[in-house]
Protein backbone atom coordinates (compact mmCIF):
# COMPACT_ATOMS: atom_id res chain seq x y z
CA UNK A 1 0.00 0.00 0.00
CA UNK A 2 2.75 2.53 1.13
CA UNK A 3 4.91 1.92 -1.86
CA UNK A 4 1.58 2.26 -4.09
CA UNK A 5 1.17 5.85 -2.75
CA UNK A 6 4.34 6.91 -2.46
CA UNK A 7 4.10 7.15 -6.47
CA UNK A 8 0.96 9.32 -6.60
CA UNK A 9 2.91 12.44 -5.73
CA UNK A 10 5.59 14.18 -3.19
CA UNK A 11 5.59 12.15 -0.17
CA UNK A 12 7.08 12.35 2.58
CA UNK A 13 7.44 9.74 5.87
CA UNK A 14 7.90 10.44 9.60
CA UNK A 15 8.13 9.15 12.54
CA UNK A 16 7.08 11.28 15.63
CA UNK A 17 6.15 10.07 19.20
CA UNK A 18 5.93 6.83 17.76
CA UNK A 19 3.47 8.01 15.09
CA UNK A 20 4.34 6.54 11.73
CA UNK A 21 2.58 8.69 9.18
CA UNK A 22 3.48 9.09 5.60
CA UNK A 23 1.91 12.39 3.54
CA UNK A 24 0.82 12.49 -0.24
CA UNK A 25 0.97 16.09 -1.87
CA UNK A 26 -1.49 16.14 -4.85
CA UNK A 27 -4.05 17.94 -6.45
CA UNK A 28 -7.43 17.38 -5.87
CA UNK A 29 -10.21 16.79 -8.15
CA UNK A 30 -12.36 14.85 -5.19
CA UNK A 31 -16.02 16.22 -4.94
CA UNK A 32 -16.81 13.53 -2.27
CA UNK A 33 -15.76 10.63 -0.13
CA UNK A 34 -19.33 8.74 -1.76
CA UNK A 35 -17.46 6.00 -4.15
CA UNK A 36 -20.61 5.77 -6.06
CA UNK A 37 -20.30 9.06 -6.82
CA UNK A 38 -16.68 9.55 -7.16
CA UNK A 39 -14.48 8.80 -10.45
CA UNK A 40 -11.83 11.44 -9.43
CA UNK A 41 -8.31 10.66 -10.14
CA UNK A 42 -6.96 12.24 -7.10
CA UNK A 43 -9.30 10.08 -4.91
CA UNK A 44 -8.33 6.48 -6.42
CA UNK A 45 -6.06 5.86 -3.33
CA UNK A 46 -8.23 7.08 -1.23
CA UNK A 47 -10.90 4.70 -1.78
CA UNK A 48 -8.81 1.53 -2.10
CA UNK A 49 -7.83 1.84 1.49
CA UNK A 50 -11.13 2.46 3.03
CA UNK A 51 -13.49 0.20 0.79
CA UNK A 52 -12.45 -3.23 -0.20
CA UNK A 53 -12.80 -4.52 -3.86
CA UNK A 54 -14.45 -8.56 -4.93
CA UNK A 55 -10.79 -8.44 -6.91
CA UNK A 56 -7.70 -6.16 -6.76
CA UNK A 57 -4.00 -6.33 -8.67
CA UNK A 58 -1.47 -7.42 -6.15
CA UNK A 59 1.86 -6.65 -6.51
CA UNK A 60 4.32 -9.54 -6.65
CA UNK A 61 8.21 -9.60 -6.26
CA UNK A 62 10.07 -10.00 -9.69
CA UNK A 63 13.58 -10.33 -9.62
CA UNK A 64 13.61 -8.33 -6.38
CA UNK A 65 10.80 -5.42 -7.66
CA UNK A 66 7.53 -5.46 -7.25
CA UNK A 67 5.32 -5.72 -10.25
CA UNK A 68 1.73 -5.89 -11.11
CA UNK A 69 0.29 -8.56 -13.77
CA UNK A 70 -2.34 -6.98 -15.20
CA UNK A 71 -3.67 -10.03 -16.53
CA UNK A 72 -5.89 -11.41 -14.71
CA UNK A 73 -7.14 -9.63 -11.35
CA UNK A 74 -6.54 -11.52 -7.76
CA UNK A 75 -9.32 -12.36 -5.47
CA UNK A 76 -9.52 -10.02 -2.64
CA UNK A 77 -12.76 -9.85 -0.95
CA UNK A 78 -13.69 -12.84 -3.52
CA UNK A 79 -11.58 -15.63 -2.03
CA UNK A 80 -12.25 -17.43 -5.94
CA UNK A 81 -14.50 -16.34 -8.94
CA UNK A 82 -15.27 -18.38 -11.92
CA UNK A 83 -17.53 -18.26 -15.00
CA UNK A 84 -20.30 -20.29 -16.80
CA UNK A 85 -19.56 -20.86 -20.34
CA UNK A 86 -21.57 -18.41 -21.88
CA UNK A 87 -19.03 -15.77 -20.40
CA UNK A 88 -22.68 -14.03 -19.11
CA UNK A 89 -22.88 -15.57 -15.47
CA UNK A 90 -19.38 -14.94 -12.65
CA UNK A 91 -19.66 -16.38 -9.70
CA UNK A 92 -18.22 -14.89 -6.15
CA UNK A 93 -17.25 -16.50 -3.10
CA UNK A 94 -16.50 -14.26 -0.37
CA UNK A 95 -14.08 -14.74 2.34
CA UNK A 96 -15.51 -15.60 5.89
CA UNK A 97 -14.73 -13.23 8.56
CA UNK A 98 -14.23 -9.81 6.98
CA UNK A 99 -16.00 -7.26 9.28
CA UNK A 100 -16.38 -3.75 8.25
CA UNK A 101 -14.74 -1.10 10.48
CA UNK A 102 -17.49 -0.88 13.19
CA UNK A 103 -17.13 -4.35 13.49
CA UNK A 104 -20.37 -5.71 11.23
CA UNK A 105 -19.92 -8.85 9.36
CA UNK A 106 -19.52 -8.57 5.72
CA UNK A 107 -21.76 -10.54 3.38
CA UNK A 108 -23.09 -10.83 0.12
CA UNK A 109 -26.08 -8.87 1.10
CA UNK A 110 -23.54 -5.93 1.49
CA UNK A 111 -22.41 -6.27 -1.90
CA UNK A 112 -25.33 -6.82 -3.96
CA UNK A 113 -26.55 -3.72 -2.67
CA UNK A 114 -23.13 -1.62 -2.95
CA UNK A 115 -23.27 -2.90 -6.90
CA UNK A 116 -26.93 -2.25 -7.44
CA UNK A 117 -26.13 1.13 -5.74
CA UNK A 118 -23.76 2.36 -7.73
CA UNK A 119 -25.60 1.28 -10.80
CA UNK A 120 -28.74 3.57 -9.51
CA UNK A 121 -26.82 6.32 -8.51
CA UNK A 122 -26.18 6.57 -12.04
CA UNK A 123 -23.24 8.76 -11.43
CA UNK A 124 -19.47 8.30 -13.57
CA UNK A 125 -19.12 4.72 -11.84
CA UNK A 126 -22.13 3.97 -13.11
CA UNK A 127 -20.68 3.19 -16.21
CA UNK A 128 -18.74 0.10 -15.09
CA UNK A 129 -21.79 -1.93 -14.20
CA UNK A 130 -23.89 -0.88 -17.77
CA UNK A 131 -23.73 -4.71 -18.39
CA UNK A 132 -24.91 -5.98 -15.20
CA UNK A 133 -28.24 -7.25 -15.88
CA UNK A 134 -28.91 -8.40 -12.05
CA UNK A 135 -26.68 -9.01 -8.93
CA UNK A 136 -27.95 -11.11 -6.53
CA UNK A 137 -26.94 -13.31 -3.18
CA UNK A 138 -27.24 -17.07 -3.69
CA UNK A 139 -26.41 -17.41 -0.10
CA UNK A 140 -24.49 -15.37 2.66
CA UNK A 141 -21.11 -16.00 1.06
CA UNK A 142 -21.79 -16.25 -2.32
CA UNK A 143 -22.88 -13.43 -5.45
CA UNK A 144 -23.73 -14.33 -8.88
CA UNK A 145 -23.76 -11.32 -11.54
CA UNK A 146 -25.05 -12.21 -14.70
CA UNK A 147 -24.72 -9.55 -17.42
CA UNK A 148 -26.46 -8.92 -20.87
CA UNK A 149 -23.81 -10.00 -23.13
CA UNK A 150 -20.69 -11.96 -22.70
CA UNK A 151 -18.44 -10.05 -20.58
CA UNK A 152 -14.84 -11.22 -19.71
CA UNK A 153 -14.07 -7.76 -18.37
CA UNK A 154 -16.18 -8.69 -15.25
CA UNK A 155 -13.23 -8.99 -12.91
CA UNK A 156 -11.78 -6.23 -13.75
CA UNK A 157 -14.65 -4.01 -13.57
CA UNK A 158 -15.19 -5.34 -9.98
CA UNK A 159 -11.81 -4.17 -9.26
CA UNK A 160 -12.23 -0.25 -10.36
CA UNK A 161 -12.65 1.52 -7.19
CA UNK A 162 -15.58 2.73 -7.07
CA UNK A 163 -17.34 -0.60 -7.04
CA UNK A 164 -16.00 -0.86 -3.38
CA UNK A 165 -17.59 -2.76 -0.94
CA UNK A 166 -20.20 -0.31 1.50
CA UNK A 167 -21.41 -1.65 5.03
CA UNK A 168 -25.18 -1.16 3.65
CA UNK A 169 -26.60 -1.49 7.13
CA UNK A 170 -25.27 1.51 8.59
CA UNK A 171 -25.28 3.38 4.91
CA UNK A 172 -29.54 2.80 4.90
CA UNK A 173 -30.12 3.96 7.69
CA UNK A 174 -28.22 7.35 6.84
CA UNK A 175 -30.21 8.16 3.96
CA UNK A 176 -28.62 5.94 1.36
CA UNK A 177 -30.24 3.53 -1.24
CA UNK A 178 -29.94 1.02 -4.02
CA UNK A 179 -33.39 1.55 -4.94
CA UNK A 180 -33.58 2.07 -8.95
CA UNK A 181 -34.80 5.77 -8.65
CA UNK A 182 -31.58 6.17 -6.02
CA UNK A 183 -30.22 8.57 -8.05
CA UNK A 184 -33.22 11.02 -7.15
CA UNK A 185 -33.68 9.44 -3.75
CA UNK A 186 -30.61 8.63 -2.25
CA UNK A 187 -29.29 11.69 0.44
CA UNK A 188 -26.32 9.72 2.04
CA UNK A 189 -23.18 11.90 0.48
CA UNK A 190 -22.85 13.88 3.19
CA UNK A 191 -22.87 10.89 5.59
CA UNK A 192 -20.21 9.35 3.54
CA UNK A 193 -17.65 12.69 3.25
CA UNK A 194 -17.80 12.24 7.38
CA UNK A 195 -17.64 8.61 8.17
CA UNK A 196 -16.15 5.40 6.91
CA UNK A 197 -18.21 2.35 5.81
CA UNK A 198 -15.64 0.36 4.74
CA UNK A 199 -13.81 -2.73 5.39
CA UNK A 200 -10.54 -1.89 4.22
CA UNK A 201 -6.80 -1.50 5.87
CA UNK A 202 -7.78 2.79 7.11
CA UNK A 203 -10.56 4.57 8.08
CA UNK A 204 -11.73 8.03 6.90
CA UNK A 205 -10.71 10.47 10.02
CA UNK A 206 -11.34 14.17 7.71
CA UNK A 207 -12.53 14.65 4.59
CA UNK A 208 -11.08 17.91 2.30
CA UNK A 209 -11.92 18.92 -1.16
CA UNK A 210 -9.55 21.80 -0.89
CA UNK A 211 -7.26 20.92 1.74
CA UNK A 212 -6.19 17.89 3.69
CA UNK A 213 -8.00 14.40 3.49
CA UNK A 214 -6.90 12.34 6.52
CA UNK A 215 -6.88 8.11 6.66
CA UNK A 216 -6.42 6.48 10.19
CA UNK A 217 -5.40 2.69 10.21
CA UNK A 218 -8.44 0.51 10.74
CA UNK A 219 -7.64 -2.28 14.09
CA UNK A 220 -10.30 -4.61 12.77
CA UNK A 221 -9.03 -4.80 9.00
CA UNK A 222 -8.96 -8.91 8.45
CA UNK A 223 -5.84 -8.39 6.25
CA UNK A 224 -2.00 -7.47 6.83
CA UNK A 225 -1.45 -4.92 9.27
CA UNK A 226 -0.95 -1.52 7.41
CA UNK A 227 2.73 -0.14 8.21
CA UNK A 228 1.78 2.96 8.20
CA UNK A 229 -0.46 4.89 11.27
CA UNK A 230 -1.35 7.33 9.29
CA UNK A 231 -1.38 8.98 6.05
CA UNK A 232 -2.59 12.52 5.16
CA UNK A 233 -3.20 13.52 1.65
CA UNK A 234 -2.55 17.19 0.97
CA UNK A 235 -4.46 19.33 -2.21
CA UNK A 236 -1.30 21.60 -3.61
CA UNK A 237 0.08 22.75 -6.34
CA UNK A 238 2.94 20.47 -8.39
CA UNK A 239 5.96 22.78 -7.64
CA UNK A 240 5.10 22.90 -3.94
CA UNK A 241 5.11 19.09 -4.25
CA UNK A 242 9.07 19.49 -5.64
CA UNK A 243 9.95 21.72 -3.00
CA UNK A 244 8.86 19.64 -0.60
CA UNK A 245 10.55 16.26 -1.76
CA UNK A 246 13.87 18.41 -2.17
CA UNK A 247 13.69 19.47 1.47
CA UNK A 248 12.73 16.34 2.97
């Protein structure tokens, strides 16, 4: 994860009163912290670490760097996925045990209605799902999407960020919904540029469009433990970014 960011702009790591905190200078195109409304480019990292993907792209060790196969995605919150033969139907299995970060179990109830979501919200992510005919829970740890033509791209789509995973329990009762006239009905955004509903490796302490965005690590992430405390993303321009990298 910290290497990841590290690329997305200046950054800088510290170590203070046993603090281990690592900041990102960018520039910000963020509107919100609501990944179903959210296609930003400054926000991608952002919403990896707070909301867990069905699939990511690990990186591996090569010849002693790390490098990404971009190939075929890697089961994340999936622990497999598979397809029928008419390329239309993809099968999820989730992993047992994942718990978003108020400590609610994550099932496949969670993300049928994150996908459906995102496809009602109708906003830029919208766009991934346009083939998803229906998403639905075969049982607690399973999710079958089946999609209107042949789609190999499925586990890659499931990967793009803002198809993260939502804790839907705490998001409905906050105004948001999956419901197909969401994008008229649903009022959670606010809720969501305040609070995270995640399940991934930080939580969502402040949220800036203008100034400073500020991740926390999350204690009941089911994954590695993040090396980093920490991390604060900061909106400036790119030749403050320089000066900052040259002065350490």
């Amino acid at each position: 994860v910290a290497v990841g960011l590290s690329a997305s702009g200046a950054s800088v790591g510290a170590e203070a009163g046993g603090l281990k905190q690592i900041v990102i200078d960018t520039q910000y195109d963020q509107l919100t912290a609501d990944p179903a409304r959210d296609a930003s480019n400054s926000s991608r990292y952002i919403r990896a670490l707070v909301y867990d993907n069905l699939t990511i792209f690990k990186p591996k060790p090569v010849n002693g760097r790390y490098r990404v196969n971009l190939s075929r995605p890697d089961p994340w919150l999936a622990r497999s996925y598979r397809s029928d033969r008419s390329g239309r139907v993809w099968t999820f299995n989730l992993r047992r045990g994942v718990v978003f970060s108020d400590g609610t179990p994550l099932t496949s109830a969670d993300v049928v209605w994150s996908l459906r979501r995102v496809k009602n919200i109708k906003a830029a992510p919208a766009a991934l799902t346009e083939t998803f005919k229906t998403v639905r829970a075969i049982d607690r740890y399973t999710v079958r999407i089946t999609t209107t033509i042949p789609n190999p791209a499925v586990p890659f789509l499931v990967s793009y960020k803002g198809l993260g995973i939502i804790n839907s329990k705490v998001a409905k009762r906050n105004g948001a919904t999956d419901a197909a006239n969401a994008a008229k009905t649903d009022k959670a955004q606010a809720f969501f540029d305040k609070n995270s509903l995640g399940s991934g490796p930080y939580l969502l302490r402040t949220f800036s469009t203008t100034g400073q965005t500020v991740l926390v690590r999350n204690p009941r992430f089911w994954g590695p433990k993040p090396y980093y405390d920490q991390l604060v993303f900061r909106n400036v321009k790119p030749e403050i970014a320089r000066l900052n990298v040259r002065s350490g």
